[in-house]
Protein backbone atom coordinates (compact mmCIF):
# COMPACT_ATOMS: atom_id res chain seq x y z
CA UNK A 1 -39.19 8.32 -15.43
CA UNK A 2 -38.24 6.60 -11.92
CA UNK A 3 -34.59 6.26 -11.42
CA UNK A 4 -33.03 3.24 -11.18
CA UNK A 5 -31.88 2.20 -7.72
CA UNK A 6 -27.57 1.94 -7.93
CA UNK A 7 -26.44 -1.63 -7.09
CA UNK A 8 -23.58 -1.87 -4.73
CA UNK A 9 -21.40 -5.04 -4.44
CA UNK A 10 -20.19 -5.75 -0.80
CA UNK A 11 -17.15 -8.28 -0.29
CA UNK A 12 -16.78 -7.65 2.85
CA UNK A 13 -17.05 -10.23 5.53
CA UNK A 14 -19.80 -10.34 8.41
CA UNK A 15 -16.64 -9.53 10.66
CA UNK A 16 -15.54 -6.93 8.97
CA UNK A 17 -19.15 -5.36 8.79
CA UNK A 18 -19.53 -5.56 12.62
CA UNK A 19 -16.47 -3.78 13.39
CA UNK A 20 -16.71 -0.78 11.24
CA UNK A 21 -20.87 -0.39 11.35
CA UNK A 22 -22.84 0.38 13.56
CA UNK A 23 -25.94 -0.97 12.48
CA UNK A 24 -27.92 2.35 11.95
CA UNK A 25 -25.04 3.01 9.06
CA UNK A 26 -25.40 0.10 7.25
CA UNK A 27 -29.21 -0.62 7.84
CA UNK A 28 -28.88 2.41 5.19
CA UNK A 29 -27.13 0.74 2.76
CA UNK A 30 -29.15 -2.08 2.78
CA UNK A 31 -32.28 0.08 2.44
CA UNK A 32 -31.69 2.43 -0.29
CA UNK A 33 -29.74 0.64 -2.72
CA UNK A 34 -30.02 -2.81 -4.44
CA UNK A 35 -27.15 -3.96 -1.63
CA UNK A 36 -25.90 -7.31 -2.18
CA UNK A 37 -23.70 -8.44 0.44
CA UNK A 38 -21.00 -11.46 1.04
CA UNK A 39 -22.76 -13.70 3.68
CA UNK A 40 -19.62 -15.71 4.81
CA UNK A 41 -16.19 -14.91 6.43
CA UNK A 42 -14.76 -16.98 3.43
CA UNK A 43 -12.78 -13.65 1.73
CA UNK A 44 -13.40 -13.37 -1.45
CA UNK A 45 -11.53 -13.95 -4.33
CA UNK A 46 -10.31 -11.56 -7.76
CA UNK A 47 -11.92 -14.29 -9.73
CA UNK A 48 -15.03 -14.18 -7.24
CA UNK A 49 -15.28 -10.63 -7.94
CA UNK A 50 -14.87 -10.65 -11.81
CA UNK A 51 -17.33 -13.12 -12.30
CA UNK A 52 -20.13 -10.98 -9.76
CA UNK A 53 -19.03 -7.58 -10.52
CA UNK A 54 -20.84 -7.20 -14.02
CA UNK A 55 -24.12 -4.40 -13.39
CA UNK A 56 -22.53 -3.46 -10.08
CA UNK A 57 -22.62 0.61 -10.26
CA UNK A 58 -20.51 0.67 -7.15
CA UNK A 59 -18.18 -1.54 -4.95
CA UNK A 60 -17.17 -1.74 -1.66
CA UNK A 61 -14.11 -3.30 -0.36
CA UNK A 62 -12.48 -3.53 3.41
CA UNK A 63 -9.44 -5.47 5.00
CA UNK A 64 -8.86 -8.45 3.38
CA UNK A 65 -10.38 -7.48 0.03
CA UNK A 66 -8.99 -8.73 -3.34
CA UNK A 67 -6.68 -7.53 -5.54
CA UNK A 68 -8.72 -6.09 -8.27
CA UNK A 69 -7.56 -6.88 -11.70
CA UNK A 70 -7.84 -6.75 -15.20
CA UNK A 71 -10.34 -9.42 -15.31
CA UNK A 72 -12.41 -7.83 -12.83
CA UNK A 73 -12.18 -4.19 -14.59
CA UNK A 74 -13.64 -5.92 -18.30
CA UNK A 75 -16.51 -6.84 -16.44
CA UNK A 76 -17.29 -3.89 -13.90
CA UNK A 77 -19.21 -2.76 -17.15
CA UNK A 78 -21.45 -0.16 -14.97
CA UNK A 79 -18.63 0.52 -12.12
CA UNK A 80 -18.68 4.43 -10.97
CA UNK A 81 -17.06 4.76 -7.29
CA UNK A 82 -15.33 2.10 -5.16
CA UNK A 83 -15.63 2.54 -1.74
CA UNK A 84 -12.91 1.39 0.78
CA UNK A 85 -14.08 0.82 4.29
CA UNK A 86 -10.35 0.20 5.28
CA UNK A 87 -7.04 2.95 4.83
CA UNK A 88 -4.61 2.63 1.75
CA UNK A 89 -6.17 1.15 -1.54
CA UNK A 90 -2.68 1.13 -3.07
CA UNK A 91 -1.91 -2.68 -3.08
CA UNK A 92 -5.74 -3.29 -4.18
CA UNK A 93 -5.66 -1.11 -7.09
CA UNK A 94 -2.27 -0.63 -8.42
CA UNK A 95 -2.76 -3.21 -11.32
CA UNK A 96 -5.76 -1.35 -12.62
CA UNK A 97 -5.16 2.38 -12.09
CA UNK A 98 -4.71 3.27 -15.57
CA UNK A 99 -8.13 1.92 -16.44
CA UNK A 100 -9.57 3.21 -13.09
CA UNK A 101 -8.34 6.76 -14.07
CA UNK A 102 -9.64 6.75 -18.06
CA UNK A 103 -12.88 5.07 -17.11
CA UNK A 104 -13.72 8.38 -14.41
CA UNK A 105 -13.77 5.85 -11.30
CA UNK A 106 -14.14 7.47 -8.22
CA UNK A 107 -12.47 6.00 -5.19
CA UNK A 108 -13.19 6.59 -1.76
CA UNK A 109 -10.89 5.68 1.08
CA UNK A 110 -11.19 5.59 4.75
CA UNK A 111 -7.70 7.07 6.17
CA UNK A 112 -9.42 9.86 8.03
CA UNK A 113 -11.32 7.64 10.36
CA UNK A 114 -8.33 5.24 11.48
CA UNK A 115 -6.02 8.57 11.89
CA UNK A 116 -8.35 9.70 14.35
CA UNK A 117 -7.33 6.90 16.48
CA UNK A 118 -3.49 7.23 15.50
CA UNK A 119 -3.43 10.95 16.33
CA UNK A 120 -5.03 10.14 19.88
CA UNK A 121 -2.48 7.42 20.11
CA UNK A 122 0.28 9.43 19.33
CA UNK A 123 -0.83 12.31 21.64
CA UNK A 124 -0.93 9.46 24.33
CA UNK A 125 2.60 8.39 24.07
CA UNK A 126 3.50 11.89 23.49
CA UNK A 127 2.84 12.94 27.36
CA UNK A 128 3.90 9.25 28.79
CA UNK A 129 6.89 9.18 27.45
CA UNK A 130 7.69 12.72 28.57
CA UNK A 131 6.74 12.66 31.55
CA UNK A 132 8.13 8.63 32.42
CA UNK A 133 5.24 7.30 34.10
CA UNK A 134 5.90 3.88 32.57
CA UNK A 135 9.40 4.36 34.16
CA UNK A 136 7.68 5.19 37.67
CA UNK A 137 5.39 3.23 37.24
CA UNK A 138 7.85 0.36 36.92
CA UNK A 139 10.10 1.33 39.69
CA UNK A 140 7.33 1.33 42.43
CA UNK A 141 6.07 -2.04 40.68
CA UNK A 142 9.62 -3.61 41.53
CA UNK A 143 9.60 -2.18 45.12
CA UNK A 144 10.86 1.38 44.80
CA UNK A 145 9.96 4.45 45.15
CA UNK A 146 12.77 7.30 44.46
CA UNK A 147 14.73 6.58 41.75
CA UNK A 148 17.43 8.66 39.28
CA UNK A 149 14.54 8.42 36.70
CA UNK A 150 13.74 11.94 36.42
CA UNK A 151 10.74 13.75 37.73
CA UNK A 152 10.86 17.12 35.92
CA UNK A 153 11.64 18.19 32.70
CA UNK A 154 10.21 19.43 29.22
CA UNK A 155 7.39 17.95 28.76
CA UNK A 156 4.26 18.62 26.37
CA UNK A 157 3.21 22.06 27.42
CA UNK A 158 5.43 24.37 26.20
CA UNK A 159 7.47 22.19 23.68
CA UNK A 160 8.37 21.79 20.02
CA UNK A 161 6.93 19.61 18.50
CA UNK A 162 8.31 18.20 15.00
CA UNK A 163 5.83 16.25 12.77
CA UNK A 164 7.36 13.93 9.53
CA UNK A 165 5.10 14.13 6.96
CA UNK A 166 1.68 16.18 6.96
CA UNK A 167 -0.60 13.40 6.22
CA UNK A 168 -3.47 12.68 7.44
CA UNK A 169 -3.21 11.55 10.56
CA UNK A 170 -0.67 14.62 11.22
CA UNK A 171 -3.61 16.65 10.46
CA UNK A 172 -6.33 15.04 13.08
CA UNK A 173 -2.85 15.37 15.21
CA UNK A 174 -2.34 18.97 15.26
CA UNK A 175 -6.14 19.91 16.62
CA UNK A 176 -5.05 17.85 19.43
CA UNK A 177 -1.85 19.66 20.19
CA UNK A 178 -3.47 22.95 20.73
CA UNK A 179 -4.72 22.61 24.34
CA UNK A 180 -0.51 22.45 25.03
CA UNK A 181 0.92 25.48 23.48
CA UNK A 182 3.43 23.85 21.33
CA UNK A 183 5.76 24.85 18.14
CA UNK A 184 4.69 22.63 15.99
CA UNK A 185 7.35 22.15 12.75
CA UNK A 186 6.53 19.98 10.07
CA UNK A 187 8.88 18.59 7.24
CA UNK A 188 7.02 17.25 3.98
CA UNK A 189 8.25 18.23 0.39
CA UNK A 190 4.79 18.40 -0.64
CA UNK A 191 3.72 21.37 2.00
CA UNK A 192 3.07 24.72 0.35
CA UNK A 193 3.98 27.70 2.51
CA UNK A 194 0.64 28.50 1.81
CA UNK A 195 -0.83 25.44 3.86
CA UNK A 196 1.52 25.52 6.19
CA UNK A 197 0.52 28.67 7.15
CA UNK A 198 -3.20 27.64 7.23
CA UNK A 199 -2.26 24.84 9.32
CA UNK A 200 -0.22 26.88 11.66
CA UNK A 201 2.90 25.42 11.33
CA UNK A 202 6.42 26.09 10.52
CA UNK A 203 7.64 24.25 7.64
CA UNK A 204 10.83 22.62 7.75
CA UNK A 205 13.24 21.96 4.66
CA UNK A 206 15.58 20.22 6.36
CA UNK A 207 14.92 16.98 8.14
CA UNK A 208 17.99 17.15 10.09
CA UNK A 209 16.64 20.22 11.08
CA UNK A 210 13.80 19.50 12.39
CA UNK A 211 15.50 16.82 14.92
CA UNK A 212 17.60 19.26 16.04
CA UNK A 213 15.12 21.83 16.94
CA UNK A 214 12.26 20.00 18.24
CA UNK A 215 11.64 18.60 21.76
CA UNK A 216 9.66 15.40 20.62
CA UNK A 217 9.40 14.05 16.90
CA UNK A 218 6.16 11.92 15.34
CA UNK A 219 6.86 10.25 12.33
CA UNK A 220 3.81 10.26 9.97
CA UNK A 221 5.33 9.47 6.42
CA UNK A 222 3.78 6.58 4.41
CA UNK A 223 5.90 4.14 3.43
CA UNK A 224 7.57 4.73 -0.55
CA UNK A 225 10.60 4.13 -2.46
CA UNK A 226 11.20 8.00 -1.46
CA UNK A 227 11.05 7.44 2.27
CA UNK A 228 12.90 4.33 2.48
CA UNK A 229 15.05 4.49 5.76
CA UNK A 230 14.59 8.42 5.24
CA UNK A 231 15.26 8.78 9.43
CA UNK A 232 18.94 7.89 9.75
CA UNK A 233 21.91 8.67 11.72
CA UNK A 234 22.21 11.84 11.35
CA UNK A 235 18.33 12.51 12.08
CA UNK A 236 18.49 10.67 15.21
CA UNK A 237 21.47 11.94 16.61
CA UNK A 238 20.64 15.11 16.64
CA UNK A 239 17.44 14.83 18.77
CA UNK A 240 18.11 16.82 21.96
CA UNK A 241 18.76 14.51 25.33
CA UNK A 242 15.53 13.72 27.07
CA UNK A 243 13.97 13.87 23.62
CA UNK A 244 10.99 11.54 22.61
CA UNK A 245 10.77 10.06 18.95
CA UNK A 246 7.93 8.20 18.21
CA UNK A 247 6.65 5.83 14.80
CA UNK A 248 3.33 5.20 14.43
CA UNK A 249 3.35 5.16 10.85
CA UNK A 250 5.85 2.32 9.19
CA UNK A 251 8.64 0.90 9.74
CA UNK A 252 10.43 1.31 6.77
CA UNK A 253 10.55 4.94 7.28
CA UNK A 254 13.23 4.06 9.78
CA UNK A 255 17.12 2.89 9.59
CA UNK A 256 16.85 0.38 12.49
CA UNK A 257 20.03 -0.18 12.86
CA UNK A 258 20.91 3.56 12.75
CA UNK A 259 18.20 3.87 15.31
CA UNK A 260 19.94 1.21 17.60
CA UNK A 261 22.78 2.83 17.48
CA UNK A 262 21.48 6.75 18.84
CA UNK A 263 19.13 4.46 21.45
CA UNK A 264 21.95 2.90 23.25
CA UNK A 265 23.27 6.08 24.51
CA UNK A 266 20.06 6.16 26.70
CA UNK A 267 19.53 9.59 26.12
CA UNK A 268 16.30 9.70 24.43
CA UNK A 269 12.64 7.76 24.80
CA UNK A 270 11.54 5.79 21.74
CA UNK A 271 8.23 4.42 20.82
CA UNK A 272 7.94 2.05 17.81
CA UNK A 273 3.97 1.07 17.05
CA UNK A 274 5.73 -0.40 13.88
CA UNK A 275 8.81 -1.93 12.33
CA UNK A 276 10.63 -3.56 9.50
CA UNK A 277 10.50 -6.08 9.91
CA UNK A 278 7.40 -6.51 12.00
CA UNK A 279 7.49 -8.02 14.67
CA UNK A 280 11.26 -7.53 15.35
CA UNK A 281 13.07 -10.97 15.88
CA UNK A 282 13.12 -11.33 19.28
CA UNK A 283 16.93 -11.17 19.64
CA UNK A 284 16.92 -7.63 17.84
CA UNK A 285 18.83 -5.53 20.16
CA UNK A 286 15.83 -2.63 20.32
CA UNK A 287 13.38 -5.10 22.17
CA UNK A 288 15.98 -4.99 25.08
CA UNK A 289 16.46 -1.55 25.61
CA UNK A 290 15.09 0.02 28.54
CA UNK A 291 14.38 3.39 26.95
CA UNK A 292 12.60 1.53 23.73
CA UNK A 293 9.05 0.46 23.50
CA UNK A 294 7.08 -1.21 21.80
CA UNK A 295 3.02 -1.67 20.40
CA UNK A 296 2.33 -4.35 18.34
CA UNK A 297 0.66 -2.07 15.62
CA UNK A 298 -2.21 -1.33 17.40
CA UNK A 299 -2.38 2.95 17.31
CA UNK A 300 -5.63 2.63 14.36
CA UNK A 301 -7.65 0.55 16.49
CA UNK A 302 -10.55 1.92 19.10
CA UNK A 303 -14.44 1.79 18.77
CA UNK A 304 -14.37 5.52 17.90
CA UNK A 305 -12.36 5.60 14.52
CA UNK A 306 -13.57 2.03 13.90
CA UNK A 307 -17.25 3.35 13.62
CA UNK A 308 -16.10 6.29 12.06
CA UNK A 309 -14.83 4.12 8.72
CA UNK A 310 -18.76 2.94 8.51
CA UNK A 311 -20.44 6.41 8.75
CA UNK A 312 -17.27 8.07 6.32
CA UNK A 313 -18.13 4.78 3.93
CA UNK A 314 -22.13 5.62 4.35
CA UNK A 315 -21.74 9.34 3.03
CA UNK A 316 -19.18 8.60 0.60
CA UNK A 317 -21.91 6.06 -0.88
CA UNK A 318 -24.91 8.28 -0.40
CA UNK A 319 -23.40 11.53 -1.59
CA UNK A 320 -21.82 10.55 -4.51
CA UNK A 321 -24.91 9.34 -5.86
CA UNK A 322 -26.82 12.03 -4.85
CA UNK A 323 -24.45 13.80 -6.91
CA UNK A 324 -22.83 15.99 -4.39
CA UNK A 325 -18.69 15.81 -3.24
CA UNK A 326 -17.52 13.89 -0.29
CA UNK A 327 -15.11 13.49 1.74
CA UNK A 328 -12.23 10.83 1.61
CA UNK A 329 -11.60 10.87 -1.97
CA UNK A 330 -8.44 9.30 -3.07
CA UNK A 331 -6.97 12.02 -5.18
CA UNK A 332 -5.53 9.47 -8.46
CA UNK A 333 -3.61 12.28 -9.62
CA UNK A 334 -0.96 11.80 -6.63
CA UNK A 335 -0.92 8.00 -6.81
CA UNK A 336 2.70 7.68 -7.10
CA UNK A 337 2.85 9.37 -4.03
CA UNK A 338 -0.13 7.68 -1.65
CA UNK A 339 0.80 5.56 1.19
């Protein structure tokens, strides 16, 4: 007896499809499944989805996607996996786990793929900011040449290193850091000593610690109740003069004001790829420091990781109907603690 051919339900829009396929990738899906696709850029709906979801065996959502609710779980009658071309799938699901989890969903998420663009990001700033060439860079710009902005110093080769949080983009970070020799500590409640060793890193207890030890922090936390402004005062103020701290992760993690308050000494280089709010008013006191930057929440984009969410989506897709693991799935028994 032939199999039937799994039907897949695709919301996402044309736009979304062409930046996170390459068209080999989703020639695929279109080929081997019964693929049924949204043809506009109008998003759709939750009501949209309840009313086409019914026979679907598997969905696949992006940016923009809808909420999925109630509604739409009484009639996903055949639904097995749902497939998230895009990073966190908390706001899409949260209103349904329970059913999601008793019904033996699978869920797939692409976080891997858009950390491999933070991580190179973050390794990026990591080295400009230690070494000042946007300093120099501006100094000659404005007519200069010498200037007190320093020429030597700690930079990445050699350093310590201090990662917050050992998610996932702190893991694409660390094969990264290798080339430069560095101590790399890492604070996250939720790192065994076990892993830690297998990671090769020194877990940290102590946040406070961890400042206070390491050349250059990277915050990587995800934004919960838990982590709320979890980078304070006394964090910050212990970071060593001609330190680095960057956040490419969210803003909330971070007590702005607090943060203000260490940056106005001038002894340290900050890089913010996000905020809370974000953007900043423009008469918050961080946009005018000198030793402060700024990205307007760009460290997930690039071709490479962008592709990457198409081929990750592909195999989640292909595999799990072939009946084997992949990689990317959410694990639902952590929920409470996902970004």
């Amino acid at each position: 007896m032939q199999r039937a051919v799994p039907k897949i339900l695709y919301v996402c829009s044309p736009s979304h499809t062409k930046l996170v396929f390459q068209q080999e990738h989703y020639t695929r899906l279109q080929t081997y499944f019964d693929f049924h696709a949204n043809p506009k850029e109008d998003r759709y709906t939750s009501a949209q989805l309840a009313d086409e979801i019914g026979g679907c065996d598997a969905l696949i959502t992006g940016w923009g996607a809808p909420k999925i609710t109630p509604d739409v779980m009484k009639n996903a009658d055949k639904l097995k996996l749902i497939a998230h071309s895009a990073g966190s799938v908390r706001g899409m699901l949260d209103d349904v786990i329970d059913t999601i989890r008793e019904r033996g969903i699978r869920v797939f998420g692409a976080n891997r793929a858009i950390a491999l663009n933070v991580a190179e990001q973050t390794i990026g700033l990591l080295i400009m900011h230690s070494q000042r060439w946007y300093d120099h860079i501006t100094v000659i710009r404005e007519g200069g040449w010498r200037s007190d902005v320093p020429k030597n110093g700690q930079f990445l080769r050699g350093s310590t290193v201090g990662l917050v949080s050992m998610s996932t983009v702190a893991r694409e970070v660390l094969p990264l850091l290798k080339p430069f020799t560095t101590d790399i500590l890492a604070y996250d409640p939720y790192l065994t000593d076990y892993d830690a060793g297998r990671l090769g890193v020194e877990r940290v207890d102590d946040l406070s610690e961890l400042f206070a030890r390491s050349d250059f922090v990277s915050s990587h936390a995800p934004s919960l109740p838990e982590t709320d402004k979890m980078i304070g005062l006394e964090q910050l103020s212990k970071l060593r003069p001609g330190g680095v701290f960057i956040n490419t992760s969210r803003g909330s993690v971070i007590d702005h004001e607090a943060l203000t308050e260490v940056a106005k000494r001038g002894q340290i280089q900050v890089h913010l790829d996000v905020s809370s709010p974000e953007p900043l008013p423009v008469d918050h006191p961080l946009r005018s420091l000198p030793n402060v930057y700024f990205t307007p929440h760009t460290a997930g984009a690039g071709y490479y990781g962008y592709h990457k969410i198409g081929e990750f989506t592909l195999a989640s897709v292909e595999n799990f109907f072939a009946g084997k693991p992949f990689d990317g799935e959410v694990n639902l028994d952590r929920w409470t603690t996902l970004a």
